[in-house]
Protein backbone atom coordinates (compact mmCIF):
# COMPACT_ATOMS: atom_id res chain seq x y z
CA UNK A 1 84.13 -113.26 29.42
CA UNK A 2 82.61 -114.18 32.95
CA UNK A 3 84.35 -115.40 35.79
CA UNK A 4 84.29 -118.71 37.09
CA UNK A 5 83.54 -119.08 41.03
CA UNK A 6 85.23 -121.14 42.52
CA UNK A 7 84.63 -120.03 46.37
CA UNK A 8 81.70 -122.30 47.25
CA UNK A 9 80.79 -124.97 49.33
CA UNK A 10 78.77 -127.96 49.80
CA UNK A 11 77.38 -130.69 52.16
CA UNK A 12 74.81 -133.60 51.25
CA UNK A 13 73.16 -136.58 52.85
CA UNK A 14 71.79 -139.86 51.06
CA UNK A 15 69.21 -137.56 49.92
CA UNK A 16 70.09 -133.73 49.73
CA UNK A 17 72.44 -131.75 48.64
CA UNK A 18 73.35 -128.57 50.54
CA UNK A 19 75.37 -125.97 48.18
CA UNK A 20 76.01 -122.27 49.60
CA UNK A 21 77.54 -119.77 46.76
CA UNK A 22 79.12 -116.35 47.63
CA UNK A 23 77.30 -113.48 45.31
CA UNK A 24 80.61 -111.47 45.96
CA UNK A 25 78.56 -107.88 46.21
CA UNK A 26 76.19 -108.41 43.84
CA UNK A 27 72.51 -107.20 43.50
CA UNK A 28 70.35 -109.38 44.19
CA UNK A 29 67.93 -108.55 41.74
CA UNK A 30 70.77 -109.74 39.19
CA UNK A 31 71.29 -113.08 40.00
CA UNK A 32 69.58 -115.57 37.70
CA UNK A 33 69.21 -119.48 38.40
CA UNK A 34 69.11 -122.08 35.84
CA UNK A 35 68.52 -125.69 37.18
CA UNK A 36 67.77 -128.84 35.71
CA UNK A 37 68.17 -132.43 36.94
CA UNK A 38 71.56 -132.60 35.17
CA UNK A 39 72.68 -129.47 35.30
CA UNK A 40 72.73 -125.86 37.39
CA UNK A 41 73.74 -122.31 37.07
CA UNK A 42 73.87 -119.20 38.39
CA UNK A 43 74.76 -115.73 36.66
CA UNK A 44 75.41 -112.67 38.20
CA UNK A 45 77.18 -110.77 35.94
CA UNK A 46 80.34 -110.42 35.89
CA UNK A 47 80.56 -113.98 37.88
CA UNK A 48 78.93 -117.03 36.70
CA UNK A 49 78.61 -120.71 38.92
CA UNK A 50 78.37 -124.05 36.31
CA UNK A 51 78.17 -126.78 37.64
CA UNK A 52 77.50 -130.61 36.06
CA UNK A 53 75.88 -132.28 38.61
CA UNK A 54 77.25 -135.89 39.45
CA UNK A 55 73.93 -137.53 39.55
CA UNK A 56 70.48 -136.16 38.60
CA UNK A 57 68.34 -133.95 41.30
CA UNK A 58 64.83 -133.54 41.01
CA UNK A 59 64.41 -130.07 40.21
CA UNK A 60 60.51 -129.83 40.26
CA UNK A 61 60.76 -130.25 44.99
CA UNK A 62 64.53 -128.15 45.10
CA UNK A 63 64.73 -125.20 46.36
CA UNK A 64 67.10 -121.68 45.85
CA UNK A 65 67.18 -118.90 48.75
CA UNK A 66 68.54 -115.44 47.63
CA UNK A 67 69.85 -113.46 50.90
CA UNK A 68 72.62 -111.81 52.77
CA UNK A 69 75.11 -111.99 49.67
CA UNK A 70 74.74 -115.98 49.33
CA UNK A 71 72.64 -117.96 47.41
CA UNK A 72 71.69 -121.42 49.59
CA UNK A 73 70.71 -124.52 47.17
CA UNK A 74 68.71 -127.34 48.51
CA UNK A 75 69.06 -130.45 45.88
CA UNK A 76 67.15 -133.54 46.42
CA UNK A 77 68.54 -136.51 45.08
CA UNK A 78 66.47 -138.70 42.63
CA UNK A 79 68.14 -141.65 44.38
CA UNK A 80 69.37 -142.12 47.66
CA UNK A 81 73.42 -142.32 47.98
CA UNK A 82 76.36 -140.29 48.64
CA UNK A 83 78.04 -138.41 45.99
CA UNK A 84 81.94 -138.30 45.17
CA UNK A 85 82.01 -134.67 43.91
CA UNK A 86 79.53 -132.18 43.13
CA UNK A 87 80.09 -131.80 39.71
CA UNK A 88 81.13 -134.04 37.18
CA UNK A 89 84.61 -134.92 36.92
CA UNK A 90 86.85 -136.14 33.71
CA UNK A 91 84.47 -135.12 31.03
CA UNK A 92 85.43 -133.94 27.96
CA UNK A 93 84.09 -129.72 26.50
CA UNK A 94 81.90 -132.08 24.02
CA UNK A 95 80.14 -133.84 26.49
CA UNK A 96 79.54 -131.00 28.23
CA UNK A 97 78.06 -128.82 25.66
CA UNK A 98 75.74 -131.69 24.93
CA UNK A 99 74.63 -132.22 28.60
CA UNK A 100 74.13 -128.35 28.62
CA UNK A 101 72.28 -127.89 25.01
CA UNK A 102 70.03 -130.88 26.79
CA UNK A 103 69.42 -129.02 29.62
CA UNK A 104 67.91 -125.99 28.05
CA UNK A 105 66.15 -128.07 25.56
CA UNK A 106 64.43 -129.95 28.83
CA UNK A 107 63.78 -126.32 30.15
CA UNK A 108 62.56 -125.41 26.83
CA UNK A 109 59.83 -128.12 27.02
CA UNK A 110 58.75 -127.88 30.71
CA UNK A 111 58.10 -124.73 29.86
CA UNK A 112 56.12 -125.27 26.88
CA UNK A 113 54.22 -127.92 28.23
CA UNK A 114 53.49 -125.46 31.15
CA UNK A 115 52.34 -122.54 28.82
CA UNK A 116 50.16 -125.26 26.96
CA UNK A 117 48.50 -127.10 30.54
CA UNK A 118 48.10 -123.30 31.07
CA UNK A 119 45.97 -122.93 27.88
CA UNK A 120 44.14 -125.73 28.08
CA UNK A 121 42.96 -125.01 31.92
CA UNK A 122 42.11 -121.79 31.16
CA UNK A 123 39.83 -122.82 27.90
CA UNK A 124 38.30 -125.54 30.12
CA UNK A 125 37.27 -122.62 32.67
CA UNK A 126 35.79 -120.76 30.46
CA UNK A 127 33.69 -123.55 28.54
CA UNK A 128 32.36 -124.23 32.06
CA UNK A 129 31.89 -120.85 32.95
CA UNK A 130 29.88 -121.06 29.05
CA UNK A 131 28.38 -123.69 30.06
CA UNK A 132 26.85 -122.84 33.21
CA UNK A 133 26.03 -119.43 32.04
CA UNK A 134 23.59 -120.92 29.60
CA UNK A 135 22.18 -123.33 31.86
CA UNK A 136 21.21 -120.58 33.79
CA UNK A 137 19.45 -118.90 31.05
CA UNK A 138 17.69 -122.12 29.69
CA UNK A 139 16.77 -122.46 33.47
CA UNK A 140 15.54 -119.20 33.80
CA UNK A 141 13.36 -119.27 29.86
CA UNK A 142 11.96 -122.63 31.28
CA UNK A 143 10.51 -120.81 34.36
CA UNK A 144 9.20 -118.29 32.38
CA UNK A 145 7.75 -120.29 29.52
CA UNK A 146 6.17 -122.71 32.77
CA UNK A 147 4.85 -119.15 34.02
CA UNK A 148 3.51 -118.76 30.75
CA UNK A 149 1.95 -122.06 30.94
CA UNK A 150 0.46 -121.36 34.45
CA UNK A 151 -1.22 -118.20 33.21
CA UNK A 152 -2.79 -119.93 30.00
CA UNK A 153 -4.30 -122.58 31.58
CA UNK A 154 -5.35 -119.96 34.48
CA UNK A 155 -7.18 -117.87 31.81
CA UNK A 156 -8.59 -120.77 30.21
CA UNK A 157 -10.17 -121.64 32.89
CA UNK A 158 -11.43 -118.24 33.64
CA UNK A 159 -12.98 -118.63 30.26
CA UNK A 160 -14.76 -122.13 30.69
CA UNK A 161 -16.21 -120.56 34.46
CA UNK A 162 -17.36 -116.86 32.34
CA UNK A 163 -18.98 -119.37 29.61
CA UNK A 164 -20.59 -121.56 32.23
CA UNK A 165 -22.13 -118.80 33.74
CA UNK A 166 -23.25 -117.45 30.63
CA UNK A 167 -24.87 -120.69 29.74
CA UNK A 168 -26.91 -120.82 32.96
CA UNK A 169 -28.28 -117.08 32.63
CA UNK A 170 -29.28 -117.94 29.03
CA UNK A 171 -31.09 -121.22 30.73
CA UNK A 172 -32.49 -119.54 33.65
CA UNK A 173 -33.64 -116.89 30.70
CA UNK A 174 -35.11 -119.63 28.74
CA UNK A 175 -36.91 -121.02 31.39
CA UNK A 176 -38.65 -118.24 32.68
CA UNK A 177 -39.53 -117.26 29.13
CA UNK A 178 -41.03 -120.32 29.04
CA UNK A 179 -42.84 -119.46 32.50
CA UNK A 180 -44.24 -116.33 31.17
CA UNK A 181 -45.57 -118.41 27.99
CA UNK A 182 -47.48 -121.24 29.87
CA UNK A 183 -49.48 -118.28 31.94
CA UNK A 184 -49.65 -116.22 28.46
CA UNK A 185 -51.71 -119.72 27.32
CA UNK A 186 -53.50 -119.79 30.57
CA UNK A 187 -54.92 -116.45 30.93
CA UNK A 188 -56.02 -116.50 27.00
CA UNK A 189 -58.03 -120.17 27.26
CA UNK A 190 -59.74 -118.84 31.04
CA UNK A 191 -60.74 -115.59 29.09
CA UNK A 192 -62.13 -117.63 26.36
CA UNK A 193 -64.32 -119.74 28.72
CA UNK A 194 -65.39 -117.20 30.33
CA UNK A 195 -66.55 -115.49 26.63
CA UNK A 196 -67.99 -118.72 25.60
CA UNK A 197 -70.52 -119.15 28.77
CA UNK A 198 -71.70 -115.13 28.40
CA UNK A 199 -72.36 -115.31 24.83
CA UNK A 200 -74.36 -119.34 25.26
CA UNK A 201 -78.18 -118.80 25.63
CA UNK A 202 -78.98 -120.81 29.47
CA UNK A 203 -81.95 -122.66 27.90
CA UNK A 204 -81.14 -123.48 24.84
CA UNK A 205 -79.09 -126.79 23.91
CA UNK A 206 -79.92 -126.86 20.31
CA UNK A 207 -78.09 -123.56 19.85
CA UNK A 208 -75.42 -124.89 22.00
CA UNK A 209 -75.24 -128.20 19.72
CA UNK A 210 -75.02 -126.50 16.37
CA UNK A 211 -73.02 -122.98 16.75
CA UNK A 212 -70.55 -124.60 19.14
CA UNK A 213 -68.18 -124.67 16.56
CA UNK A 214 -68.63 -121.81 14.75
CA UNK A 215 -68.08 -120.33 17.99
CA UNK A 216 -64.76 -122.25 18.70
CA UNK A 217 -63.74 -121.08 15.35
CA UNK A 218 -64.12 -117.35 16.56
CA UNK A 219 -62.74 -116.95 19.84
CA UNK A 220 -59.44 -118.91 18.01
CA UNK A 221 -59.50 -116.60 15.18
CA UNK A 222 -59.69 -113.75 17.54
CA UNK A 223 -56.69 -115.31 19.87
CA UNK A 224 -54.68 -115.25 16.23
CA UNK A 225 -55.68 -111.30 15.52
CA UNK A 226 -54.36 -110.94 19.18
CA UNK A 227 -51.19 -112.77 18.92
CA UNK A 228 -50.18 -111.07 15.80
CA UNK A 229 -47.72 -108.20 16.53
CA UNK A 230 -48.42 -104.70 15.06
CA UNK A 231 -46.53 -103.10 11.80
CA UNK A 232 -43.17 -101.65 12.70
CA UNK A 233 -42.39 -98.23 12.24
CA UNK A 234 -40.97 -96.33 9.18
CA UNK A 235 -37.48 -95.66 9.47
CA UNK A 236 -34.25 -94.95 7.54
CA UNK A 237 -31.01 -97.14 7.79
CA UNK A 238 -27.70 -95.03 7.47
CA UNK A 239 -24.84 -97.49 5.61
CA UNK A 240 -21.21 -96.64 6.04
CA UNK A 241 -18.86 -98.60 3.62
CA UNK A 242 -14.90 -99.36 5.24
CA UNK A 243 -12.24 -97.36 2.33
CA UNK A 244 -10.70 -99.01 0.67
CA UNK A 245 -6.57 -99.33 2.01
CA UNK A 246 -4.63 -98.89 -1.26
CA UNK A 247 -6.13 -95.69 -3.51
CA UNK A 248 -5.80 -97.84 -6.47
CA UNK A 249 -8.71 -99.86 -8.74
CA UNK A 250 -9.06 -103.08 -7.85
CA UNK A 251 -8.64 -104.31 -11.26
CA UNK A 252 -5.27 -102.15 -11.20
CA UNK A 253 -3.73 -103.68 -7.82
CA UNK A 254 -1.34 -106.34 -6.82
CA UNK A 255 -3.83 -108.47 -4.74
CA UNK A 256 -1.32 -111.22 -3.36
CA UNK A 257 1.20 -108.31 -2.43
CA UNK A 258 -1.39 -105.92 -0.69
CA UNK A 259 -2.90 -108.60 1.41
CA UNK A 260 0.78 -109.84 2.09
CA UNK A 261 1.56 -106.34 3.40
CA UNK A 262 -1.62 -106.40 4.98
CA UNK A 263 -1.06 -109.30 6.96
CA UNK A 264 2.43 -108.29 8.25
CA UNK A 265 1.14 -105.02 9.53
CA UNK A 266 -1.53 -106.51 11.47
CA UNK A 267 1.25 -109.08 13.26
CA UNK A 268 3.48 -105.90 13.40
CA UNK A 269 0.61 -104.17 15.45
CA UNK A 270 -0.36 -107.23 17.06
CA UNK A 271 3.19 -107.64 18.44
CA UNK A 272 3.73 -104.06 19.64
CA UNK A 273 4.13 -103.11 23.17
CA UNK A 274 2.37 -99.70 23.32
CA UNK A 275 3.71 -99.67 26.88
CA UNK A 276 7.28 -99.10 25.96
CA UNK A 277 8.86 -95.76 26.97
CA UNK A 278 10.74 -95.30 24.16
CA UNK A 279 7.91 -95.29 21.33
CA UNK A 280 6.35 -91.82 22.89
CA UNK A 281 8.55 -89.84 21.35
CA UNK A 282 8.81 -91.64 17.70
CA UNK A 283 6.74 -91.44 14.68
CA UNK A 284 4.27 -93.33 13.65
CA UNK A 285 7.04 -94.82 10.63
CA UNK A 286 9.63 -95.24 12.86
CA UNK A 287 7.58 -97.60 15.23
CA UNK A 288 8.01 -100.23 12.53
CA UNK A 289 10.96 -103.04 13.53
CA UNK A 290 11.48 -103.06 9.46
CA UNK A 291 12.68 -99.23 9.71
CA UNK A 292 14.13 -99.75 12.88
CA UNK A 293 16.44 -102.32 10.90
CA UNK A 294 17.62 -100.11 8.41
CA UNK A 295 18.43 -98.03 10.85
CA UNK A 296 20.46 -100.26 12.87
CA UNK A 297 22.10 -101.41 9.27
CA UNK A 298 23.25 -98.17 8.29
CA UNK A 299 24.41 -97.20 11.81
CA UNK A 300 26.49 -100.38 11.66
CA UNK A 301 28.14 -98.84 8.32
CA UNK A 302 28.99 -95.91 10.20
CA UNK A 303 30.80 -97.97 12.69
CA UNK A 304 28.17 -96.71 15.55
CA UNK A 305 27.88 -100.27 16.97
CA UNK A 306 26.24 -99.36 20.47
CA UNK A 307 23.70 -97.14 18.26
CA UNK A 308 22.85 -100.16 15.99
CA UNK A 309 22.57 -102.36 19.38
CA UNK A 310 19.84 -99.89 20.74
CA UNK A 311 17.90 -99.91 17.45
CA UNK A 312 17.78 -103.18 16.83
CA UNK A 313 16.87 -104.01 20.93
CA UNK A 314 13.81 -101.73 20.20
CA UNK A 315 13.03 -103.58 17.10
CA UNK A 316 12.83 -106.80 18.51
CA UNK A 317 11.27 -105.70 21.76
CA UNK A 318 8.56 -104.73 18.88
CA UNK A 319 8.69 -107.91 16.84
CA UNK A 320 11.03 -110.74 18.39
CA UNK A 321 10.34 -113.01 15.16
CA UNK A 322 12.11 -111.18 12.82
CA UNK A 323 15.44 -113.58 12.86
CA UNK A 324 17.62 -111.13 11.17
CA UNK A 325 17.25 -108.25 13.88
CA UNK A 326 18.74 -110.82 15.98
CA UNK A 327 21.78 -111.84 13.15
CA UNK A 328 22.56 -108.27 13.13
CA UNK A 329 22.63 -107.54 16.22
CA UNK A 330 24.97 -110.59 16.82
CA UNK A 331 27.86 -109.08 14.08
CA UNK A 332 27.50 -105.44 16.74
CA UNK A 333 28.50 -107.69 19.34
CA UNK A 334 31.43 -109.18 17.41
CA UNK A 335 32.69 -106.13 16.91
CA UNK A 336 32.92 -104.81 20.49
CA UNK A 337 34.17 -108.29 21.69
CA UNK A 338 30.60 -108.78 23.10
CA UNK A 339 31.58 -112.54 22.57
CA UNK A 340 28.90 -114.61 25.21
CA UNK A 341 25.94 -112.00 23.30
CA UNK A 342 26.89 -112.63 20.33
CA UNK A 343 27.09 -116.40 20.72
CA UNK A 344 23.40 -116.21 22.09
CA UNK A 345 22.15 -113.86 19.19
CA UNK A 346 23.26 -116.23 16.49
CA UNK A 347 21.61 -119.15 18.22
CA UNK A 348 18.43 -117.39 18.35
CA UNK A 349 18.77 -116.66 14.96
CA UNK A 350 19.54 -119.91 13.98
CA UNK A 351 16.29 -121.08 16.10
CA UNK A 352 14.28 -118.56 13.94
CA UNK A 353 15.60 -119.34 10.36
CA UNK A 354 13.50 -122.81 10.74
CA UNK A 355 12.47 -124.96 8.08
CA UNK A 356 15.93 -124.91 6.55
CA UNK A 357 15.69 -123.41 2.99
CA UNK A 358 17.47 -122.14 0.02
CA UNK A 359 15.65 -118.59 0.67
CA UNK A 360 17.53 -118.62 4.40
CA UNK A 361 20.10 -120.35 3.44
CA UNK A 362 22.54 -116.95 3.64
CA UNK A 363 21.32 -116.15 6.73
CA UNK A 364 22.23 -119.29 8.37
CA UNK A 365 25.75 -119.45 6.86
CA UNK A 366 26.01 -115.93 8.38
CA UNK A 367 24.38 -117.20 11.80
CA UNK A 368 26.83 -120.12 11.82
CA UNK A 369 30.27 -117.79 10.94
CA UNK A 370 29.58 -115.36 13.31
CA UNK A 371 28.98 -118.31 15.93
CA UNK A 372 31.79 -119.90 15.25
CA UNK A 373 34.11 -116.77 15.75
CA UNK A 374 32.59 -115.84 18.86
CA UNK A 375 33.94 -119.39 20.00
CA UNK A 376 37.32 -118.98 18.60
CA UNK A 377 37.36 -115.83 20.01
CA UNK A 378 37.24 -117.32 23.45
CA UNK A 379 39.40 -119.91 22.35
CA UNK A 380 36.66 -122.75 22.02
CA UNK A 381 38.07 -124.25 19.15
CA UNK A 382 36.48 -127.42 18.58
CA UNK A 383 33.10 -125.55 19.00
CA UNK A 384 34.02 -122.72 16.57
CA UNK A 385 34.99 -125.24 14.37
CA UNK A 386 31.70 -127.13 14.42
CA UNK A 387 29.93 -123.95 13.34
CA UNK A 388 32.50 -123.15 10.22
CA UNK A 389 31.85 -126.96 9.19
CA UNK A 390 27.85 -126.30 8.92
CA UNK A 391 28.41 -123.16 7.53
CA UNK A 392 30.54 -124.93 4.78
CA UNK A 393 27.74 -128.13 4.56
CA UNK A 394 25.49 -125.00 3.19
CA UNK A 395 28.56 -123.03 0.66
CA UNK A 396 30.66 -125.47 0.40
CA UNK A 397 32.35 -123.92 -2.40
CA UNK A 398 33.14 -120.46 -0.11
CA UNK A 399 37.02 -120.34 0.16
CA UNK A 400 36.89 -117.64 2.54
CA UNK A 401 35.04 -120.00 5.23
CA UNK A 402 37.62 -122.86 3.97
CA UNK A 403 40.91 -121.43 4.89
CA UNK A 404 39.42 -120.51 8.36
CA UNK A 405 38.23 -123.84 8.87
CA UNK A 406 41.42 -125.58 8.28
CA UNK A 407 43.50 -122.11 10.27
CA UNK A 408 41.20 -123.69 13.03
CA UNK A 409 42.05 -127.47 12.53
CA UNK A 410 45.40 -126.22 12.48
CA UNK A 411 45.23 -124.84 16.19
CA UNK A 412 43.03 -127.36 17.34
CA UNK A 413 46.00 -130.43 16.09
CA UNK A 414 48.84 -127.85 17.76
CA UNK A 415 50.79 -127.06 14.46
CA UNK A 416 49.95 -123.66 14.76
CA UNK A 417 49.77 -121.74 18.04
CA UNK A 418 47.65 -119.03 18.85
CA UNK A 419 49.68 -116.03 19.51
């Protein structure tokens, strides 16, 4: 059983109390306060001070200063007046086991309402630090789409001044073809005048009067055999035919499925970077984001999560359309607590897997899950619980995403705390 002190003194004004208690050798280290408005005490084992204070203190603005063997207590009085005693005098063991259980009880929810305003500051820092984060990024994707902009309409214009140029060489082309025509015209009719007085006789009209046209008739016949351009040569034309893709018949073939797989090749080749570093080395198979996927799937089996990362990065530095690569690569970041990535890998996802349909409507369920427990994860509940409420407007009959839903309503309305 501990000792009472008794050996301690005290002083107050109208508004402060001034208490000084002996620690009688003591550590220290071992002395631990307890002090509410009501109540205050001090235990240093084997001694312990208890004291019930006449009139309540405000605790939050007192003060307790540990040195030299003594513990000094500053008290400041809720209300201005002078005290009888110090503690409470006359009071039955009842009254004081209920003043003290209400002490600790009024400790108990300072404290929780501390851990709680401690919580809820630290979830509001982060959902700004969230938020600014991705302002930043939709900052920075709006001044590269605007770059993007600038160099279209750059090019475009490029184009218009290339095709006005090439309209005014065809002109100037034209013109002087045109040129060379009109002199063509006026070299043939002077050498036909010039034919037509030689072959007249000088005195004879009558001749000129009736073969005039015959004459006519011959010089513009022979300006036809002129103008008429001469035979080509012989020659031989060499035809090469394009293969044919697939080795089967025609009449054998898929034709919808072989043009399909024709068509995503192309885009697949189309959307390659032949630039990138990492493609020298691979072959020509595993430069296709569909095998890179497997890849990354079956390294994420394996539990290789930074391996599945790189593969699907190089996938969708080949194809950035592909909305799974980027669903994937979202659950890799889940599982190494990647928690802002994986947040921004399910929204692109979710950007991709547009028009909504039944055919993607896994995919976004999926998108919206592993959204949602990124948010959780950084205790943004109310956002976390957003995303489990779509996911369960598209399964609603999944009692997996259920019970998490309502575990989350649960934190969100404080009946269950997050340990």
């Amino acid at each position: 059983m501990p000792l009472q002190v008794s050996d301690y003194s005290w002083q107050q004004t109208k508004t402060a109390v001034f208490l000084s208690l002996p620690l009688k050798g003591v550590c220290v280290r071992d002395a631990d306060v307890f002090c509410t408005e009501n109540y205050l005490k001090v235990n240093f084992p084997p001694f312990l001070f208890e004291a019930f204070l006449y009139a309540p203190i405000d605790d939050a603005s007192s003060k307790a200063k540990i040195g030299n063997d003594t513990v000094v207590f500053t008290l400041y009085k809720k209300e201005a007046a002078m005290w009888e005693t110090l503690s409470l005098t006359g009071v039955d063991k009842e009254m004081l086991q209920k003043i003290r259980e209400k002490s600790i009880l009024q400790a108990q929810e300072r404290a929780k309402e501390a851990i709680e305003a401690k919580a809820t500051a630290k979830r509001e820092d982060q959902k700004y630090a969230l938020d600014a984060m991705m302002k930043i990024e939709e900052e920075e994707r709006k001044k590269i789409e605007d770059m993007k902009e600038n160099e279209r309409i750059k090019a475009t214009k490029e184009l218009e001044a290339w095709k006005e140029c090439q309209r005014k060489a065809e002109e100037q082309k034209r013109i002087q073809r045109e040129e060379k025509l009109r002199q063509k015209e006026k070299q043939i009719e002077e050498e036909r005048k010039n034919l037509k007085h030689k072959s007249l006789p000088r005195n004879s009209s009558r001749y000129l009067a009736t073969k005039g046209r015959n004459l006519e008739n011959i010089f513009s016949e022979k300006l036809k055999e002129d103008s008429i351009p001469a035979p080509r040569s012989v020659g031989s034309i060499k035809i090469n035919f394009t293969p044919r893709v697939f080795p089967t018949a025609l009449r054998e073939s898929q034709v919808a499925e072989e043009e399909e797989w024709l068509h995503k090749q192309a885009e697949a080749r189309r959307a390659m970077n032949t630039d990138i570093p990492e493609l020298c080395d691979l072959k020509e198979e595993e430069k296709n984001p569909e095998w890179l996927k497997d890849k990354g799937n079956k390294l994420f089996a394996t539990e290789n999560y930074l391996a599945a990362i790189n593969a699907y990065n190089l996938a969708i530095r080949l194809n950035n359309k592909i909305p799974l690569l980027y669903l994937n690569r979202a659950a890799c970041h889940l599982k190494l607590k990647n928690l802002h990535k994986a947040i921004e890998d399910s929204s692109k996802a979710l950007e991709l897997l547009t028009p909504p349909v039944a055919d993607n409507a896994n995919a976004r369920m999926k998108a919206h899950v592993r959204r949602g427990t990124a948010f959780c994860e950084l205790e943004l509940y109310v956002e976390g619980l957003q995303d489990y409420e779509a996911a369960l407007k598209i399964d609603p009959s999944n009692k997996v995403i259920q019970n998490d839903a309502e575990e989350i309503r649960n934190v969100i309305q404080g009946t269950e705390l997050k340990p």
